[in-house]
N, C-alpha and C. Protein backbone atom coordinates (compact mmCIF):
# COMPACT_ATOMS: atom_id res chain seq x y z
N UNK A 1 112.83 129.82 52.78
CA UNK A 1 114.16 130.00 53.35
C UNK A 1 115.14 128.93 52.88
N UNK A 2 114.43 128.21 52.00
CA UNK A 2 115.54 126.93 51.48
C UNK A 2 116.80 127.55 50.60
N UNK A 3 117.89 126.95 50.72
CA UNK A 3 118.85 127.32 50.28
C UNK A 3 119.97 128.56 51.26
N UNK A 4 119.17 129.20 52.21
CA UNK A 4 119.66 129.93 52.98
C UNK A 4 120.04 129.69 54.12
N UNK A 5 121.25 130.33 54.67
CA UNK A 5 121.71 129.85 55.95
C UNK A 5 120.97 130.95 57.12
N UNK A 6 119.90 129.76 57.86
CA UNK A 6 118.92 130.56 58.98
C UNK A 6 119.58 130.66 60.62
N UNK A 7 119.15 131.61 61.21
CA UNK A 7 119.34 131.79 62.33
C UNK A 7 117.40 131.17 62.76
N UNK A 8 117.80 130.40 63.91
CA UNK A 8 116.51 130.38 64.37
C UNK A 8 116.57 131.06 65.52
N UNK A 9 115.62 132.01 66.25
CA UNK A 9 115.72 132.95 67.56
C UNK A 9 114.70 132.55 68.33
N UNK A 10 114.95 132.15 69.34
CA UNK A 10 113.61 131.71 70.63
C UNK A 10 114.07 132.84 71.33
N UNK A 11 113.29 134.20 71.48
CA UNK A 11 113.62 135.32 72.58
C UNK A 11 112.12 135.94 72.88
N UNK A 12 112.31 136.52 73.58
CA UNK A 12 111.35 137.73 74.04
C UNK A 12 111.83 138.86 74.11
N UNK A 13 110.87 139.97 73.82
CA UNK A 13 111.21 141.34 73.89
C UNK A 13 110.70 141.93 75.46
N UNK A 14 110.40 141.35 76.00
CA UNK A 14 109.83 141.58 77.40
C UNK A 14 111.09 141.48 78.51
N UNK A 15 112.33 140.53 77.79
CA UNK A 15 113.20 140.18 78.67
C UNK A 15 114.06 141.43 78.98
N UNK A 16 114.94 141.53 80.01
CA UNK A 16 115.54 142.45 80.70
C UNK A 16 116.72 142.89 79.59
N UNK A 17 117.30 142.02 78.44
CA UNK A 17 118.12 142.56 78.17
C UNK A 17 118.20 142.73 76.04
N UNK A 18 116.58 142.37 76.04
CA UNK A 18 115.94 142.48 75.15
C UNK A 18 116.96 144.23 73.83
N UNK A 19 116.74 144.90 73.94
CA UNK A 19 117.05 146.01 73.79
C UNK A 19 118.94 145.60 73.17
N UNK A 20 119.18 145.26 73.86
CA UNK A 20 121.09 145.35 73.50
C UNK A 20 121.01 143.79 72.71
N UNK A 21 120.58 142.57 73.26
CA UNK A 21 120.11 141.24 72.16
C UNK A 21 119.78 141.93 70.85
N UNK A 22 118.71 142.69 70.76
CA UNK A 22 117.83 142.78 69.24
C UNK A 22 119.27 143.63 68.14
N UNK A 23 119.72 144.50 68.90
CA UNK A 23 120.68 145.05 68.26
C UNK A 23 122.15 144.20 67.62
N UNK A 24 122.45 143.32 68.67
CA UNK A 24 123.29 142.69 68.12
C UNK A 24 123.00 141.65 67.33
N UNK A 25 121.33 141.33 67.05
CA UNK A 25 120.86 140.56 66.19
C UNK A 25 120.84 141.50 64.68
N UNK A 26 120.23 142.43 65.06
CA UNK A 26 120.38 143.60 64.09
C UNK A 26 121.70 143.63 63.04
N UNK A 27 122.82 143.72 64.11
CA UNK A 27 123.87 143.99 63.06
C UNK A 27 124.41 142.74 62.29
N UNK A 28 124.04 141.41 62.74
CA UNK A 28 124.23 140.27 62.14
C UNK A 28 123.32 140.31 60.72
N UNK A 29 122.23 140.59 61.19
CA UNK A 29 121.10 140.67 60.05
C UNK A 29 121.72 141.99 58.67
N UNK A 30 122.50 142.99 59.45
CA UNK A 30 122.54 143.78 57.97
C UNK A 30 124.01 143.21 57.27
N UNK A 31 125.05 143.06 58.39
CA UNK A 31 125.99 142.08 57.74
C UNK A 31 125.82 141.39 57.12
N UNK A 32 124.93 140.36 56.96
CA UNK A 32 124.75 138.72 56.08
C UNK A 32 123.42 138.86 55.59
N UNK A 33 122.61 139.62 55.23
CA UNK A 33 121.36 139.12 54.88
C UNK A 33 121.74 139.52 53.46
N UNK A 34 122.37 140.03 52.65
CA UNK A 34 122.64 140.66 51.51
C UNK A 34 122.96 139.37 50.67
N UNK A 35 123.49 137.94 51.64
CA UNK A 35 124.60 137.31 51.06
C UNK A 35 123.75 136.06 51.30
N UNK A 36 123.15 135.60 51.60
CA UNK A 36 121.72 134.46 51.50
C UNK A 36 121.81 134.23 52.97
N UNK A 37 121.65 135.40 53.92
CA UNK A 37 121.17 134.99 55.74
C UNK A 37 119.95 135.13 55.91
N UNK A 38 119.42 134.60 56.97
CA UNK A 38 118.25 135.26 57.38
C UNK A 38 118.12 134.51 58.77
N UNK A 39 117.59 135.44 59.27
CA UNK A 39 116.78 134.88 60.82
C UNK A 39 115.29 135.03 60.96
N UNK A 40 114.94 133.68 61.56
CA UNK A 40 113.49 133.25 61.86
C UNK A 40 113.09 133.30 63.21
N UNK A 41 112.81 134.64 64.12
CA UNK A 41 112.55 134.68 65.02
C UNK A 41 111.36 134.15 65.71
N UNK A 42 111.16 133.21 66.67
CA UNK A 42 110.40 133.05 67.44
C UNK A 42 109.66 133.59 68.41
N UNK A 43 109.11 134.81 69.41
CA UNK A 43 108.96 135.53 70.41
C UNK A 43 108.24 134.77 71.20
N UNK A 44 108.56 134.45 72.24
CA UNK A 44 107.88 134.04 73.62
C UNK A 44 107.11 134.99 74.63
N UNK A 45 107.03 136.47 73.99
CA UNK A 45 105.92 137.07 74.85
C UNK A 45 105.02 136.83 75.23
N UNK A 46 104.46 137.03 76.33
CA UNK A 46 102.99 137.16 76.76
C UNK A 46 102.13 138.17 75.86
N UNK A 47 102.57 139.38 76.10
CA UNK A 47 102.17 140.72 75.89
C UNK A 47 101.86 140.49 74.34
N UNK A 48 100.77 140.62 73.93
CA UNK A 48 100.92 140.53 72.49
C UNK A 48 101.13 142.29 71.77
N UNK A 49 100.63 142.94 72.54
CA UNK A 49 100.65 144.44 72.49
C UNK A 49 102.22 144.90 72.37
N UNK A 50 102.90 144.45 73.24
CA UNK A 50 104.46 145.02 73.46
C UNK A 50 105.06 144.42 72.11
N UNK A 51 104.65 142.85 71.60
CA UNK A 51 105.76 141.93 70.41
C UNK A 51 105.06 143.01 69.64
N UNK A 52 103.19 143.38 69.40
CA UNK A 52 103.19 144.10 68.24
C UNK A 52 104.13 145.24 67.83
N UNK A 53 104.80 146.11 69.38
CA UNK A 53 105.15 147.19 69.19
C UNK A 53 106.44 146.82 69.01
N UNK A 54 107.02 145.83 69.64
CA UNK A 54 108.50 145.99 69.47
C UNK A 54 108.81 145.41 68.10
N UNK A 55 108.89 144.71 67.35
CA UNK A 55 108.38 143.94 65.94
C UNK A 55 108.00 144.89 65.02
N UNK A 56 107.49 146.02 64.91
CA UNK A 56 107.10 146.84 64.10
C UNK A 56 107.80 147.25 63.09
N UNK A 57 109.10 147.57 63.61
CA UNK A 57 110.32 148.16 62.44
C UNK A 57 111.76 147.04 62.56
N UNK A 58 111.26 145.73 62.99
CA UNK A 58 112.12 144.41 62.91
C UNK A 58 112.28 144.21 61.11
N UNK A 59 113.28 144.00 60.59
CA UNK A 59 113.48 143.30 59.66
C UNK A 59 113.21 142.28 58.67
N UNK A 60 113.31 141.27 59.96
CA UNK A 60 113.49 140.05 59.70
C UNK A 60 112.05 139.29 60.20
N UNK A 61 112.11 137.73 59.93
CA UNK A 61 111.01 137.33 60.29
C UNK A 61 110.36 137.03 61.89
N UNK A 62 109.66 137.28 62.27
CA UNK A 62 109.18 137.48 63.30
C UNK A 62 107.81 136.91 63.55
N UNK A 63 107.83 135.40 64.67
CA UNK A 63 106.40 134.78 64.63
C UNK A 63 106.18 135.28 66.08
N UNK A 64 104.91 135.11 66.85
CA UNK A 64 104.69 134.75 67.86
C UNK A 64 104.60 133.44 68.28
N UNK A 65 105.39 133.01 69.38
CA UNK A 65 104.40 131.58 69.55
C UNK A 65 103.89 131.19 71.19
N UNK A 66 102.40 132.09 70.63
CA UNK A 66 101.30 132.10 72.03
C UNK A 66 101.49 131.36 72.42
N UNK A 67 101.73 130.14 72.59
CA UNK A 67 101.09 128.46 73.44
C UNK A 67 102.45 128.03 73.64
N UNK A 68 103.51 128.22 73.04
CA UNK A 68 105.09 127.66 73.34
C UNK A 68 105.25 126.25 72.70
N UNK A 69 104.40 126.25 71.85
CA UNK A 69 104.31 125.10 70.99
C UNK A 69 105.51 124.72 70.20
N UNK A 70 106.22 125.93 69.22
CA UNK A 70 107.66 125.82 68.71
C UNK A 70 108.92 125.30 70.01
N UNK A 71 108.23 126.22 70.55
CA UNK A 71 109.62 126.19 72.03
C UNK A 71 109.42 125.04 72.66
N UNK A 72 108.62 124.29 72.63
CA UNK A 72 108.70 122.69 72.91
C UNK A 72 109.50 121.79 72.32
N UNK A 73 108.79 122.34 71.05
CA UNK A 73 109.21 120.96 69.75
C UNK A 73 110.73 121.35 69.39
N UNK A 74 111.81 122.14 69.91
CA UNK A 74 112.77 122.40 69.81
C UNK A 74 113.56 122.44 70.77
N UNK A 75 112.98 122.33 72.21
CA UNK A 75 113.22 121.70 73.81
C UNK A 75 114.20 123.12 74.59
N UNK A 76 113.58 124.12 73.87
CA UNK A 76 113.84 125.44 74.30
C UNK A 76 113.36 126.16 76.19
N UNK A 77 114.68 125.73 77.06
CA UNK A 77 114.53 125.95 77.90
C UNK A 77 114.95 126.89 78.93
N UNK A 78 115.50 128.23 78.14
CA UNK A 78 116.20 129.19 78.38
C UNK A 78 116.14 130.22 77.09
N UNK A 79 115.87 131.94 77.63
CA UNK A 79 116.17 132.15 76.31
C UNK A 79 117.35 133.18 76.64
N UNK A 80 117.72 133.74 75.81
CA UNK A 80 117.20 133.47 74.37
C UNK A 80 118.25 132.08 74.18
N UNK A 81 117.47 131.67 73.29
CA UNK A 81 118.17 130.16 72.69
C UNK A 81 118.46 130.30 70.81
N UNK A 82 119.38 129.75 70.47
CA UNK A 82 119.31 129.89 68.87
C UNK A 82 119.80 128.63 68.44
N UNK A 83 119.31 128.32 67.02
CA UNK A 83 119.61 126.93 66.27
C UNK A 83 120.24 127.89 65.25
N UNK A 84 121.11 127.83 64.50
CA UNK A 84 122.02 128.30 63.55
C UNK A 84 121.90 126.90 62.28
N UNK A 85 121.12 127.02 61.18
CA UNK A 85 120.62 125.83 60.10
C UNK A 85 121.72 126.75 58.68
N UNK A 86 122.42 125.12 58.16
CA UNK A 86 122.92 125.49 57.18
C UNK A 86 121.92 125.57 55.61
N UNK A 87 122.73 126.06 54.20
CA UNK A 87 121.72 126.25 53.37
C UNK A 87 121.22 124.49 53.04
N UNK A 88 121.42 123.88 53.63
CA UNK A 88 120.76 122.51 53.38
C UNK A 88 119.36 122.73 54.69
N UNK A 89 119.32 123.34 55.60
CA UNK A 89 118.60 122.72 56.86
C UNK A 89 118.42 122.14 58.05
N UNK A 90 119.93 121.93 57.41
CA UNK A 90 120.47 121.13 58.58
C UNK A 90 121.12 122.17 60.05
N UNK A 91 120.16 121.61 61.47
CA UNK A 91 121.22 122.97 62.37
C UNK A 91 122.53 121.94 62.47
N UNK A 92 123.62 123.20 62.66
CA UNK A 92 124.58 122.72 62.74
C UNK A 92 124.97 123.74 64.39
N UNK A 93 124.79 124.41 65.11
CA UNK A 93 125.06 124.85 66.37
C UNK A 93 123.76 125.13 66.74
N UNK A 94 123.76 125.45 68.50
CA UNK A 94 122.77 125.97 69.31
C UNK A 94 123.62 126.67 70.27
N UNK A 95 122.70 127.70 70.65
CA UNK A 95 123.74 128.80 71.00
C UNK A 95 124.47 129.40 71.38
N UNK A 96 125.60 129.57 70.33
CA UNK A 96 126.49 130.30 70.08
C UNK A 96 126.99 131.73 70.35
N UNK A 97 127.62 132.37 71.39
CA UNK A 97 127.68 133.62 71.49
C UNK A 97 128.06 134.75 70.26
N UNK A 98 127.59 135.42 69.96
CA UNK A 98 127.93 136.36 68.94
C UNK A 98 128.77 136.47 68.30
N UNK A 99 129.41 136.41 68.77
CA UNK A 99 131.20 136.62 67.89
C UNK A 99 131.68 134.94 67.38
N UNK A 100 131.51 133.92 68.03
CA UNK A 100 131.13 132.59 67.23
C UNK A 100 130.15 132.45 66.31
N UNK A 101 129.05 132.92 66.51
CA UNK A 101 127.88 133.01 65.48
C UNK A 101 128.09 133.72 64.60
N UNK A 102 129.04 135.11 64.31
CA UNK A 102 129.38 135.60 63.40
C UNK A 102 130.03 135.20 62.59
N UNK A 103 131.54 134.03 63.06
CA UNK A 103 132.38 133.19 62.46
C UNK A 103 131.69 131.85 61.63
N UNK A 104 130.70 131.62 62.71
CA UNK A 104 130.03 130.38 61.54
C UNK A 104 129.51 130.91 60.32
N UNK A 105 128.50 131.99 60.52
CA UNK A 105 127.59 132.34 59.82
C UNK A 105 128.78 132.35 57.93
N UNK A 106 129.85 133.03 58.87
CA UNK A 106 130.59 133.75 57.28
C UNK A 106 131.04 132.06 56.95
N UNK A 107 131.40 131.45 57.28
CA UNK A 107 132.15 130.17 56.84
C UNK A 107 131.00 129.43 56.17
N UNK A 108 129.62 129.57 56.92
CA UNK A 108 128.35 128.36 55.91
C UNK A 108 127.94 129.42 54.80
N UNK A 109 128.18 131.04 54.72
CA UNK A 109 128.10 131.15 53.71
C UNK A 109 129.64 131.10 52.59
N UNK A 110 130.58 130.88 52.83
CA UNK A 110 131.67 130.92 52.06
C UNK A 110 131.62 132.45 52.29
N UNK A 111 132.13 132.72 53.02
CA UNK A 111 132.44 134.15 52.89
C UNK A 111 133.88 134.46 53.31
């Protein structure tokens, strides 16, 4: 992912509003991924059955993290939570509502 400007995603698909989140992650992802975006989703499910199912026709990258080990080391205490990393690596926001996250995204890519 070096060189690319990442979305990092701490969410669950288990959450109540899971469904309308993934979509508006969705349309970020077909907007900018053409142009060096990408998002590195995290999932905080329990259910490993439900992330398998909901994850299936996801895009983008998609980990589990059983033990909450990421979501520690990033002091993730609410989700969904996001780190927004420029093409250096560097994060430069945490999260950002949509329509700000859309404005950064186009500006760290020069768009």
């Amino acid at each position: 992912l070096q060189g690319k400007v990442v979305l990092i995603d701490f969410s669950a698909y288990e959450s109540e509003n899971s469904v309308q989140y993934t979509f508006a992650l969705r349309e970020l992802y077909n907007k900018f991924q053409g142009k060096g975006f990408e998002i590195f989703q995290v999932s905080l499910d329990r259910n490993k059955l439900l992330w398998d199912e909901s994850t299936a026709n996801i895009p983008w990258i998609c980990v589990r993290d059983e033990d909450e080990k990421f979501a520690s080391t990033y002091n993730v205490s609410s989700l969904p939570t996001t780190f927004l990393m420029n093409k250096k690596g560097v994060i430069v926001a945490r999260s950002l509502d949509f329509n700000s996250l859309n404005k950064e995204i186009q500006k760290l890519l020069g768009d």
